[in-house]
PDB file of N, CA and C in Angstrom:
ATOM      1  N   UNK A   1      32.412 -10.171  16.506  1.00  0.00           N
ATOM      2  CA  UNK A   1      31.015 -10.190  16.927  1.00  0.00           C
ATOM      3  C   UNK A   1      30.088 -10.445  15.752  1.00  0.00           C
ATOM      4  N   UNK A   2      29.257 -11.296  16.331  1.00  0.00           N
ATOM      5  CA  UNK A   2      27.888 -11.156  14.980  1.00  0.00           C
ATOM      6  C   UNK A   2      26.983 -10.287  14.649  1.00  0.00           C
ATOM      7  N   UNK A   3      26.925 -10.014  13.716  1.00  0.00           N
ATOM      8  CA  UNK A   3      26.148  -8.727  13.329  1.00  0.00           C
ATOM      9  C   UNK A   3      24.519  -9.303  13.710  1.00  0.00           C
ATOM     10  N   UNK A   4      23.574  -8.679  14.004  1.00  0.00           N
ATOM     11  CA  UNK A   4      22.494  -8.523  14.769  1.00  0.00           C
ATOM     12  C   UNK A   4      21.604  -8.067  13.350  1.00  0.00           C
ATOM     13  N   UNK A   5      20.634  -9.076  13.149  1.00  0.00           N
ATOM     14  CA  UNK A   5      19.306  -8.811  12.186  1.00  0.00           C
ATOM     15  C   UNK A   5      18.306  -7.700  12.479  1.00  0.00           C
ATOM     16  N   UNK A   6      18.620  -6.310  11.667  1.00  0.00           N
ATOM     17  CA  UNK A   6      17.619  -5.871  12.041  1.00  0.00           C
ATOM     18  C   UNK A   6      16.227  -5.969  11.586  1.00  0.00           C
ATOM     19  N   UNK A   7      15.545  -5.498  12.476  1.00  0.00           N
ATOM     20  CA  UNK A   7      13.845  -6.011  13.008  1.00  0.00           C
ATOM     21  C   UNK A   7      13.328  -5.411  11.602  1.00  0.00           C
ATOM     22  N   UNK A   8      12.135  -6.277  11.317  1.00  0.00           N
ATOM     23  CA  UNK A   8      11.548  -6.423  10.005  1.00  0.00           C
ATOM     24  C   UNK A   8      11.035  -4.471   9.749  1.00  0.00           C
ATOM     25  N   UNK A   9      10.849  -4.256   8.497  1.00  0.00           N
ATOM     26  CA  UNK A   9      10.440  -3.270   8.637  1.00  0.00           C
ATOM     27  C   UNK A   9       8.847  -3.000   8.240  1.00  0.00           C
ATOM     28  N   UNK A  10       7.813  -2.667   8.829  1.00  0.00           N
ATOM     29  CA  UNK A  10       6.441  -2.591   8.853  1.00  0.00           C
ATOM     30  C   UNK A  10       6.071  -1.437   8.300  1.00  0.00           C
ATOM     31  N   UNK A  11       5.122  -2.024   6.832  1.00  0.00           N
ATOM     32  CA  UNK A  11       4.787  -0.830   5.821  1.00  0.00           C
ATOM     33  C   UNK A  11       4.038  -0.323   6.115  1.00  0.00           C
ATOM     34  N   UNK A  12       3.350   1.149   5.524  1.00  0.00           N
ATOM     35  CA  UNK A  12       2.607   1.796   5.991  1.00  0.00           C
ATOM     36  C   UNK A  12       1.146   1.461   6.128  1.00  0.00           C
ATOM     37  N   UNK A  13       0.916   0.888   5.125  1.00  0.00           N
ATOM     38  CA  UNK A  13      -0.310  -0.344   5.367  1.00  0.00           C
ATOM     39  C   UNK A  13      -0.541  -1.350   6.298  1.00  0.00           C
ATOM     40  N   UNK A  14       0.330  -1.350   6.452  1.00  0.00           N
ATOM     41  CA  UNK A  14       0.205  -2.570   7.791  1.00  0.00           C
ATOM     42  C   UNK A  14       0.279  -1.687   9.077  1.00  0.00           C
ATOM     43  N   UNK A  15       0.572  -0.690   9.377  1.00  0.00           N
ATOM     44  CA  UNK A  15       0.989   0.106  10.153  1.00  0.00           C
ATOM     45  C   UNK A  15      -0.849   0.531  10.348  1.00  0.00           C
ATOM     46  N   UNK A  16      -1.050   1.102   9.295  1.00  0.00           N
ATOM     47  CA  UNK A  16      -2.416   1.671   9.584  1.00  0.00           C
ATOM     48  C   UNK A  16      -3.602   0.706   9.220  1.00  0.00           C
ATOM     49  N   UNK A  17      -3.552  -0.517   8.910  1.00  0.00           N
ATOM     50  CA  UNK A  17      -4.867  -1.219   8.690  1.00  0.00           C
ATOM     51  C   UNK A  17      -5.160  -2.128  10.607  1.00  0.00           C
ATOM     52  N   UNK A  18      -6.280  -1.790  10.411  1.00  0.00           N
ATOM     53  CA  UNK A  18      -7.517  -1.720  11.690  1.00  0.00           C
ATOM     54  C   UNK A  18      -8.496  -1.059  11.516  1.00  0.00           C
ATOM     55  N   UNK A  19      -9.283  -1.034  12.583  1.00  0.00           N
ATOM     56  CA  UNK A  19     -10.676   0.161  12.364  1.00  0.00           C
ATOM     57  C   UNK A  19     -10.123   1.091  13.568  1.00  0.00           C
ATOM     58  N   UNK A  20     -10.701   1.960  13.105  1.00  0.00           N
ATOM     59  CA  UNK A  20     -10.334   3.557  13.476  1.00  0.00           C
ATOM     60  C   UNK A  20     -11.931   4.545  14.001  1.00  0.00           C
ATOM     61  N   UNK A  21     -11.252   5.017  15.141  1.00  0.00           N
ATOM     62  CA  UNK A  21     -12.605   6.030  15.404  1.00  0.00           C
ATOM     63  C   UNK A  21     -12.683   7.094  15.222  1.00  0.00           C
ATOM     64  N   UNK A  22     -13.191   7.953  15.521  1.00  0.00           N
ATOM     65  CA  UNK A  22     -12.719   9.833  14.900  1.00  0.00           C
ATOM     66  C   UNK A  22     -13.088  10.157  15.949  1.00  0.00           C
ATOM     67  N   UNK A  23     -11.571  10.715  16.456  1.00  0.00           N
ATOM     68  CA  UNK A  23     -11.751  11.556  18.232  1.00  0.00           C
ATOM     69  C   UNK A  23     -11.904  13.443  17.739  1.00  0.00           C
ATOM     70  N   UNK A  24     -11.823  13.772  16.565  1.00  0.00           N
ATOM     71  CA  UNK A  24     -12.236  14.724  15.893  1.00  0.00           C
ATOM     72  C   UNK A  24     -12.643  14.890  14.571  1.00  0.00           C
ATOM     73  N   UNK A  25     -13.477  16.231  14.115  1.00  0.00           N
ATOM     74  CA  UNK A  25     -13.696  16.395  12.725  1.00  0.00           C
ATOM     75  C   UNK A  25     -15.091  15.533  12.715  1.00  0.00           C
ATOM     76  N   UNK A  26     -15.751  15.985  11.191  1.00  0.00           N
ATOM     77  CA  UNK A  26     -17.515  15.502  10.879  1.00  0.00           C
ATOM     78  C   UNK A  26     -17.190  13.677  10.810  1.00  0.00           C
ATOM     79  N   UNK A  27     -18.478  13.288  10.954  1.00  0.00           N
ATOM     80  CA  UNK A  27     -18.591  11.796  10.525  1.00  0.00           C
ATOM     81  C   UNK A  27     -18.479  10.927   9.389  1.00  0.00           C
ATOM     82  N   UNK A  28     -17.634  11.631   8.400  1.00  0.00           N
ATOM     83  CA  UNK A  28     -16.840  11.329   7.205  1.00  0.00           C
ATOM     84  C   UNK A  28     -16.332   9.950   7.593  1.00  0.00           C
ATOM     85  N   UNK A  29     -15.801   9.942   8.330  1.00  0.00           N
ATOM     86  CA  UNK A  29     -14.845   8.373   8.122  1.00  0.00           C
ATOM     87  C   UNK A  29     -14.904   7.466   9.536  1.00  0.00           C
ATOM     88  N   UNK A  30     -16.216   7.300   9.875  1.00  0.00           N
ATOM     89  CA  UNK A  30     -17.040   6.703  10.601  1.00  0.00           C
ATOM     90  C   UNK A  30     -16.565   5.444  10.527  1.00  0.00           C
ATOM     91  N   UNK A  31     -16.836   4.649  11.520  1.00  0.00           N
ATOM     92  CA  UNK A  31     -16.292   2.812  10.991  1.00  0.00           C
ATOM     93  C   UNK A  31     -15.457   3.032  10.097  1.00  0.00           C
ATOM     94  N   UNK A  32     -14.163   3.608  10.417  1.00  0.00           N
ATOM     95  CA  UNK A  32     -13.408   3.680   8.827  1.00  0.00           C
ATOM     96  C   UNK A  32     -12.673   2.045   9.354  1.00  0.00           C
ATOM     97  N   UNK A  33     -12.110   0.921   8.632  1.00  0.00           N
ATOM     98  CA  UNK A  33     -11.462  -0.158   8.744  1.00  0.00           C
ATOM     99  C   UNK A  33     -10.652  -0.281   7.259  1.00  0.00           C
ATOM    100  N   UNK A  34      -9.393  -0.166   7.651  1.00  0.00           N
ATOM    101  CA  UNK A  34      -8.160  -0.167   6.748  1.00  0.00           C
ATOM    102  C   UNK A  34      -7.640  -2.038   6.609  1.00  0.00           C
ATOM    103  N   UNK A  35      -7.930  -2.344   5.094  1.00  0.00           N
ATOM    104  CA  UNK A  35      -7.734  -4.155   5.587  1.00  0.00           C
ATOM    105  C   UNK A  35      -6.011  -3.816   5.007  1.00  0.00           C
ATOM    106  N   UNK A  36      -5.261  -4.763   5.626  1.00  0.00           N
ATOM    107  CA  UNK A  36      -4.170  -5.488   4.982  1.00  0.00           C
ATOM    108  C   UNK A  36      -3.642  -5.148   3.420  1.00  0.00           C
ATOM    109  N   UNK A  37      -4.843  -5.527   2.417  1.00  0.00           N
ATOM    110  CA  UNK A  37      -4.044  -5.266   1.380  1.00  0.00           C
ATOM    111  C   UNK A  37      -4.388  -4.199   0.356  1.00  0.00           C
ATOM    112  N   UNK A  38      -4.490  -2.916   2.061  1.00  0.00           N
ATOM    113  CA  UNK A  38      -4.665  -1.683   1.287  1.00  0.00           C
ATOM    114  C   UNK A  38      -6.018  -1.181   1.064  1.00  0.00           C
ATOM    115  N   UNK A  39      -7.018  -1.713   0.594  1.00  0.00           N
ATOM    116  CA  UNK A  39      -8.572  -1.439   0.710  1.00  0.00           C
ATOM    117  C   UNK A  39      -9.254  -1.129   1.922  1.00  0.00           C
ATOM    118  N   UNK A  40      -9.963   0.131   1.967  1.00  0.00           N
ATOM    119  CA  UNK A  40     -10.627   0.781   2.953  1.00  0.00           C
ATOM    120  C   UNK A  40     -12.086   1.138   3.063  1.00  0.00           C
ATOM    121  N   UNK A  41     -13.200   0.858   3.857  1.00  0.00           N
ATOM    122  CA  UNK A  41     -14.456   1.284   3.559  1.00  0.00           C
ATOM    123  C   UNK A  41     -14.895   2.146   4.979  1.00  0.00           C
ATOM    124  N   UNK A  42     -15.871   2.598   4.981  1.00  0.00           N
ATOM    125  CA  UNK A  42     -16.201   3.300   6.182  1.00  0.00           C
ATOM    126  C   UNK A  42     -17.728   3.429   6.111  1.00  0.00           C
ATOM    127  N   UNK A  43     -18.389   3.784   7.268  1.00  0.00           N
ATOM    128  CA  UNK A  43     -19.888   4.494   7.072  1.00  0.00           C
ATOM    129  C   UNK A  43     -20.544   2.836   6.258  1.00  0.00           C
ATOM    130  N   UNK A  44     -20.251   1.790   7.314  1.00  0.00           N
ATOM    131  CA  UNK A  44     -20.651   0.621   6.855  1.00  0.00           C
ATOM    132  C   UNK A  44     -20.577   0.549   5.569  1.00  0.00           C
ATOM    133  N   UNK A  45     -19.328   0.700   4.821  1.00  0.00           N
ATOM    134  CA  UNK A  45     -19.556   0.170   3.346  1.00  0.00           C
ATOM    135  C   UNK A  45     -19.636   0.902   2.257  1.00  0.00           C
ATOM    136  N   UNK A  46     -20.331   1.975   2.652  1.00  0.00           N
ATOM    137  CA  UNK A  46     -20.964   3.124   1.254  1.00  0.00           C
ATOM    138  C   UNK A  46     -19.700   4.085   0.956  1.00  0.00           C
ATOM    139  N   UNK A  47     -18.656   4.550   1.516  1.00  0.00           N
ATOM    140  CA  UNK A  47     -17.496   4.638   1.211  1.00  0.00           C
ATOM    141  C   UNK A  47     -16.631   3.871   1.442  1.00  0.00           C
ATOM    142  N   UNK A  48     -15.999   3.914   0.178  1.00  0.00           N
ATOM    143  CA  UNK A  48     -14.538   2.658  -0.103  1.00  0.00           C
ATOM    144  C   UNK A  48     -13.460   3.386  -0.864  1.00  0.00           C
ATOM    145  N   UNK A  49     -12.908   2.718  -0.639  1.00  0.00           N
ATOM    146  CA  UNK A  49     -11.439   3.044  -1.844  1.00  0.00           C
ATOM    147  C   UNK A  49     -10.243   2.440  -1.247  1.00  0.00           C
ATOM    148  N   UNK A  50      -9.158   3.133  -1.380  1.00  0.00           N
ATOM    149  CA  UNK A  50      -7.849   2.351  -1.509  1.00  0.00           C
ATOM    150  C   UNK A  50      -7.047   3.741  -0.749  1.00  0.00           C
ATOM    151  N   UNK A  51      -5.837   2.825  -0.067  1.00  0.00           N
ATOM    152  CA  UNK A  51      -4.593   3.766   0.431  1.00  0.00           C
ATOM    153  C   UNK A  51      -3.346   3.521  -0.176  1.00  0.00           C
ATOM    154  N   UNK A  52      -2.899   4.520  -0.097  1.00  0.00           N
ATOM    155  CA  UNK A  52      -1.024   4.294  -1.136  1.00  0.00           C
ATOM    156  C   UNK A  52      -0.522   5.387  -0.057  1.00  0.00           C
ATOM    157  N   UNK A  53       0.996   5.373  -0.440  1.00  0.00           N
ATOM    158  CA  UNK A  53       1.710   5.773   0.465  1.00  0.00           C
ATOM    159  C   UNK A  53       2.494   7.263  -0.173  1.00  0.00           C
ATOM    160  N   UNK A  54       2.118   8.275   0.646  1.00  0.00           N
ATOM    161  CA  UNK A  54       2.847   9.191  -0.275  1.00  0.00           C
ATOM    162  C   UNK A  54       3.689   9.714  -0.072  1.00  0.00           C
ATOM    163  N   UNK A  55       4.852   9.628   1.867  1.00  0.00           N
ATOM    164  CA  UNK A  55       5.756   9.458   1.924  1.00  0.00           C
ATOM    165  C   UNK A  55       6.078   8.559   3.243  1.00  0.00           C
ATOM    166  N   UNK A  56       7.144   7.537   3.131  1.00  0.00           N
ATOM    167  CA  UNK A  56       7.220   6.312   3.754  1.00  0.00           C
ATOM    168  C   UNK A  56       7.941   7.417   5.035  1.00  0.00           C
ATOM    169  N   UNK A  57       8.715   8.400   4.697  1.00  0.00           N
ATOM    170  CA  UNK A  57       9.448   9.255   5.941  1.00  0.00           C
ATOM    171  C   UNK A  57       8.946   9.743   6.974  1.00  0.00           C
ATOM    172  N   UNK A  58       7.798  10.386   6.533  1.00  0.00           N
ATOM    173  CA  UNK A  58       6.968  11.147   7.020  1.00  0.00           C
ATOM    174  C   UNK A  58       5.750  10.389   7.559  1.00  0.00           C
ATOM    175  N   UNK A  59       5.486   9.198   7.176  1.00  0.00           N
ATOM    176  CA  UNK A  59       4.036   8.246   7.536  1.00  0.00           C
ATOM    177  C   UNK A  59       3.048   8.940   6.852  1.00  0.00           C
ATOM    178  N   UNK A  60       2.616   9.754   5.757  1.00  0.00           N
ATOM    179  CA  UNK A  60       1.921   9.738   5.225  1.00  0.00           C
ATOM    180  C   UNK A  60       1.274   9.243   4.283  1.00  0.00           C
ATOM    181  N   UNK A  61      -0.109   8.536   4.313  1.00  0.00           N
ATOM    182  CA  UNK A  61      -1.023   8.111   3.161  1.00  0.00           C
ATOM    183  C   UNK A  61      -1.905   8.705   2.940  1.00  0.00           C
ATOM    184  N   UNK A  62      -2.520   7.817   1.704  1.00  0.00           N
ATOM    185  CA  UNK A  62      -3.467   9.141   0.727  1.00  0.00           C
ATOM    186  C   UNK A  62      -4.469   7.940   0.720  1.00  0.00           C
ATOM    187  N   UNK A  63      -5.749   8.367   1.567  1.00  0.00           N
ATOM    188  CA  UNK A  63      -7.195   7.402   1.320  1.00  0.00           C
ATOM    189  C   UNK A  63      -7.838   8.401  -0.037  1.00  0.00           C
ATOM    190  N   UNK A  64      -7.915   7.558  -1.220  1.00  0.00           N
ATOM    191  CA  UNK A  64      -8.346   8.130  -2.147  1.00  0.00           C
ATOM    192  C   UNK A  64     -10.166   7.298  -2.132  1.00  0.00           C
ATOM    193  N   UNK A  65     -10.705   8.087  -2.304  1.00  0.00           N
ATOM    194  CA  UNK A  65     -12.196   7.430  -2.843  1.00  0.00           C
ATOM    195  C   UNK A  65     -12.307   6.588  -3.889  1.00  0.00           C
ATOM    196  N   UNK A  66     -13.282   5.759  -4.511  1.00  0.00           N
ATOM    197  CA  UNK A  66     -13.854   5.089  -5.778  1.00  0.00           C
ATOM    198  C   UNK A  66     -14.480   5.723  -6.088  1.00  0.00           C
ATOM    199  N   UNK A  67     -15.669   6.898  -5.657  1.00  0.00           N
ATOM    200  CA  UNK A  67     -16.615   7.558  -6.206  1.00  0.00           C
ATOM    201  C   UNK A  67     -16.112   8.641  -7.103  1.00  0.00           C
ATOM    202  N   UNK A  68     -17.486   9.079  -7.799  1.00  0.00           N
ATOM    203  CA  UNK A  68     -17.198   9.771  -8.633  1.00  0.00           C
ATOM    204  C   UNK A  68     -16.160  11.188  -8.188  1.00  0.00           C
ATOM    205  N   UNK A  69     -16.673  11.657  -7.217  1.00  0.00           N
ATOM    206  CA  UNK A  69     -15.905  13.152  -6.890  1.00  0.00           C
ATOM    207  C   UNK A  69     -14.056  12.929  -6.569  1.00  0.00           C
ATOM    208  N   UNK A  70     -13.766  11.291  -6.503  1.00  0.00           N
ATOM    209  CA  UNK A  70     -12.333  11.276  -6.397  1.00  0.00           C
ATOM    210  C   UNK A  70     -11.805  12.071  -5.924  1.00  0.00           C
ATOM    211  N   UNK A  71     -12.240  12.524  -3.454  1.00  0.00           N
ATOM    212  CA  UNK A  71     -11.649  13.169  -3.289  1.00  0.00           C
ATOM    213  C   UNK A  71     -10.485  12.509  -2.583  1.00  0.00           C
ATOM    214  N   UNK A  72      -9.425  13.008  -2.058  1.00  0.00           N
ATOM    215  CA  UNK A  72      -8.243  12.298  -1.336  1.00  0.00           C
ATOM    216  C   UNK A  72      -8.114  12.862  -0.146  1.00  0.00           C
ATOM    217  N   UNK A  73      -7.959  12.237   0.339  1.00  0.00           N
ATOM    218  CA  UNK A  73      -7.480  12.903   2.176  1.00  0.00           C
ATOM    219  C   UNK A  73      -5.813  12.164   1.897  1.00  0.00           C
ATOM    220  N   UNK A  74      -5.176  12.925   2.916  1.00  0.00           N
ATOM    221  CA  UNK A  74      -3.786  12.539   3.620  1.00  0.00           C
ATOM    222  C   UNK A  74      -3.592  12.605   5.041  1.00  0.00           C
ATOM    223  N   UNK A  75      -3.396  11.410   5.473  1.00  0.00           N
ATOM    224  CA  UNK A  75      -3.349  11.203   6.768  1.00  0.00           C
ATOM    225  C   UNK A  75      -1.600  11.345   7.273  1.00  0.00           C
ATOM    226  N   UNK A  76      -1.054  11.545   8.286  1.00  0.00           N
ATOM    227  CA  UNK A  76      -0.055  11.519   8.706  1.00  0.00           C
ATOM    228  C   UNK A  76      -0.677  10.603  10.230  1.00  0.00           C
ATOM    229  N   UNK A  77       0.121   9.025  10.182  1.00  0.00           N
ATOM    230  CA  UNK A  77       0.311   8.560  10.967  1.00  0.00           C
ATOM    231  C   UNK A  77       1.396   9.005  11.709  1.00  0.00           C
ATOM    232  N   UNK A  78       0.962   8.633  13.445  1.00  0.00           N
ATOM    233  CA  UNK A  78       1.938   8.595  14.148  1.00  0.00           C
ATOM    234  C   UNK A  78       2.482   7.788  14.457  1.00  0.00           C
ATOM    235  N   UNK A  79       3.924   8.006  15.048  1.00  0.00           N
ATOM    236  CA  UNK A  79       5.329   6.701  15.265  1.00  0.00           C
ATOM    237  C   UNK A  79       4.575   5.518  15.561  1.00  0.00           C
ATOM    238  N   UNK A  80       3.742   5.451  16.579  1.00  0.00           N
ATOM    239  CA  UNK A  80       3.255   3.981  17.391  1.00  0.00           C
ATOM    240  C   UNK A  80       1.997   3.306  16.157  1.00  0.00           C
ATOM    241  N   UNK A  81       1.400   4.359  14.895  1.00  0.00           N
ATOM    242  CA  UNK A  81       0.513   3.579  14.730  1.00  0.00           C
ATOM    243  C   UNK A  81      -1.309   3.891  14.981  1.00  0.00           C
ATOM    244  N   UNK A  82      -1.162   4.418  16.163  1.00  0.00           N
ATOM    245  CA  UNK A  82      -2.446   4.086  16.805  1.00  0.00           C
ATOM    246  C   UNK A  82      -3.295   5.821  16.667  1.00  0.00           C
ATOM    247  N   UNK A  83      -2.232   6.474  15.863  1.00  0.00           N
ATOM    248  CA  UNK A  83      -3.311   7.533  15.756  1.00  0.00           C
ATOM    249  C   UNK A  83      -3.065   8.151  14.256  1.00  0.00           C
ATOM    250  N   UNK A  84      -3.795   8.930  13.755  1.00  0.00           N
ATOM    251  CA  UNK A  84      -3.431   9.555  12.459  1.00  0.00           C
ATOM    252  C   UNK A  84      -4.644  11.022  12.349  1.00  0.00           C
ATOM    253  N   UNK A  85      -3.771  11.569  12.135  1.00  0.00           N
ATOM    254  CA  UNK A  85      -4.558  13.186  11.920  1.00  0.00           C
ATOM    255  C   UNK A  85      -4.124  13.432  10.111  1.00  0.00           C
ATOM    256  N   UNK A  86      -5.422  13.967   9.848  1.00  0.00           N
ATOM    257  CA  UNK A  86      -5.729  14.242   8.318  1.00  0.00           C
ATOM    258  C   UNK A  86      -6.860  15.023   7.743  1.00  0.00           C
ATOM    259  N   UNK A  87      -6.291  15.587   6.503  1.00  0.00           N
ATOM    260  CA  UNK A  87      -6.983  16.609   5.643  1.00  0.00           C
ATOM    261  C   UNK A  87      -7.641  16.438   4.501  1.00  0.00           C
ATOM    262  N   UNK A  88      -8.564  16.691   3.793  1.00  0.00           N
ATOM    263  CA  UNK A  88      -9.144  17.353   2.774  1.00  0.00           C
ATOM    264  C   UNK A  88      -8.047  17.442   1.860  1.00  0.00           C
ATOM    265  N   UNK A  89      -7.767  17.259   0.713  1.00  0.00           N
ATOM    266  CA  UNK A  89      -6.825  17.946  -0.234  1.00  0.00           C
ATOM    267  C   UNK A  89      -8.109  19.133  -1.170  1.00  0.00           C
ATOM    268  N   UNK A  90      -9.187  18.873  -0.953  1.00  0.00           N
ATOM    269  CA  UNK A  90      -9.869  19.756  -1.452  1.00  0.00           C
ATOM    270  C   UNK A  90     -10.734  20.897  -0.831  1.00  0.00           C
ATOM    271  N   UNK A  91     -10.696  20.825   0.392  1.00  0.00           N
ATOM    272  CA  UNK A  91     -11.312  21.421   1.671  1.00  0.00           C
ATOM    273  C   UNK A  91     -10.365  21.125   2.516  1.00  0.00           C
ATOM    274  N   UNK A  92     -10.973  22.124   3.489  1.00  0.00           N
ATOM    275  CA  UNK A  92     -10.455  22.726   4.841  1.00  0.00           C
ATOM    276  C   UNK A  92     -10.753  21.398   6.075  1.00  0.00           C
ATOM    277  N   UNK A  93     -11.669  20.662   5.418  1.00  0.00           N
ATOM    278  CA  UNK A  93     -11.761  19.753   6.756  1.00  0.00           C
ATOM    279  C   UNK A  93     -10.806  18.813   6.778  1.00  0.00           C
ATOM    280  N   UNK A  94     -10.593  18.452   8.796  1.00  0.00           N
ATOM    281  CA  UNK A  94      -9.372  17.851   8.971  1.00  0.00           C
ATOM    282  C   UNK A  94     -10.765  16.631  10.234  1.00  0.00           C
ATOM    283  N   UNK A  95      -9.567  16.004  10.155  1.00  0.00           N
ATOM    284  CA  UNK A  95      -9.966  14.989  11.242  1.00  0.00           C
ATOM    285  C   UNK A  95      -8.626  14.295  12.628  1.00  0.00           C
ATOM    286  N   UNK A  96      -8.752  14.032  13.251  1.00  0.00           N
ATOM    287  CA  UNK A  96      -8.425  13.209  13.911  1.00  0.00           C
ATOM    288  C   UNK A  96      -8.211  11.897  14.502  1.00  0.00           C
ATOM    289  N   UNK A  97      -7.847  10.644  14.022  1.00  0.00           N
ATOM    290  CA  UNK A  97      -8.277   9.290  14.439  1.00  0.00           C
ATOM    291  C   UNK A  97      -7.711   8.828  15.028  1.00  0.00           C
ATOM    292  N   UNK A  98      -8.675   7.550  15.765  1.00  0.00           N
ATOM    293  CA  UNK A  98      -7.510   6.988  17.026  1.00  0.00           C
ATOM    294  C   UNK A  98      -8.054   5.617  16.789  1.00  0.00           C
ATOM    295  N   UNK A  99      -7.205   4.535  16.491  1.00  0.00           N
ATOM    296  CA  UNK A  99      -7.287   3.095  16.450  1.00  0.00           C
ATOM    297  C   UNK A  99      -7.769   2.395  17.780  1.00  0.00           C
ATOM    298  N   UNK A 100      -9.080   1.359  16.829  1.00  0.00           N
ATOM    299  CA  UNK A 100      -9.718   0.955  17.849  1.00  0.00           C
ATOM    300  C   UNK A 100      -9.192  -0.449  17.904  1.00  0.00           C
ATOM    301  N   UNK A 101      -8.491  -1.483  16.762  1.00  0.00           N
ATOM    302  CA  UNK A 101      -8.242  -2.357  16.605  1.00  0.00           C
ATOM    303  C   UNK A 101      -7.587  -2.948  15.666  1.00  0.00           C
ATOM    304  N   UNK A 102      -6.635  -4.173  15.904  1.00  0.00           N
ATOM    305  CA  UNK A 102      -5.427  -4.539  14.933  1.00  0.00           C
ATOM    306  C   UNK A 102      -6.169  -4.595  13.661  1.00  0.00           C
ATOM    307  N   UNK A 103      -5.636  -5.140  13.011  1.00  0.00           N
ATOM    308  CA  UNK A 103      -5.501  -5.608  11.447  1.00  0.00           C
ATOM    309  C   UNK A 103      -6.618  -6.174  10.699  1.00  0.00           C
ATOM    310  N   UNK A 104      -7.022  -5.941   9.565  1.00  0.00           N
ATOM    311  CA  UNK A 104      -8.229  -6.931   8.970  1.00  0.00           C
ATOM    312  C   UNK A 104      -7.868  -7.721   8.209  1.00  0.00           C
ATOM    313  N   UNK A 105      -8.424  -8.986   7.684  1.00  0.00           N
ATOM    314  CA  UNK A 105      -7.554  -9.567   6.751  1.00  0.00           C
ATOM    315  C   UNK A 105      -8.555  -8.702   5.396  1.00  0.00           C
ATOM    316  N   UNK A 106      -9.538  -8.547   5.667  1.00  0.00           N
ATOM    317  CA  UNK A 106     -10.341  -7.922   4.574  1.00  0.00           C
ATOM    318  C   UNK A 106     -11.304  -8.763   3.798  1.00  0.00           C
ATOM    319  N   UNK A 107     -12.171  -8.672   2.596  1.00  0.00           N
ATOM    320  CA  UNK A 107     -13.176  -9.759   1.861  1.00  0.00           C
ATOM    321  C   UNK A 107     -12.431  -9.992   0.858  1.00  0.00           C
TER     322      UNK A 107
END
């Protein structure tokens, strides 16, 4: 028998870039839109920064800020993608998000 190609595997960035709504938690990450190659802004623009992956097992990433206070949240995506719940690494606040739409290519 022929061995069977398995199906590509889809990084966590690609997994989570779209725009996202917050079905819980403050208006922190409002219009948040995750592009393609990793760069993230929200709240039209005035927050930005970048996502990295901090475990591929678990679906967790780390939206770190550009601003000065360099805080980080960690999101834990779920299996399908379309949702991700996340924390504060410096506070107690958490959020909830639920994808409103595929992929960006980004600016």
């Amino acid at each position: 028998p022929r061995a069977s190609t398995p199906p590509p595997v889809i990084g966590l960035a690609e997994m989570a870039a779209g725009e996202w709504e917050t079905l819980s938690g403050d208006t922190s990450f409002q219009g948040l839109k995750i592009h393609l190659d990793g760069k993230f802004e929200c709240e039209h623009g005035r927050l930005s920064g970048m996502i990295t992956t901090v475990s591929a097992a678990d679906r967790k990433i780390s939206l770190k800020r550009k601003k000065r206070d360099n805080h980080e949240y960690i999101f834990e995506l779920d299996e399908d993608g379309l949702r991700m719940v996340g924390q504060c690494t410096k506070s107690s606040a958490s959020w909830v998000l639920t994808k409103a739409t595929g992929p960006s290519t980004g600016t």
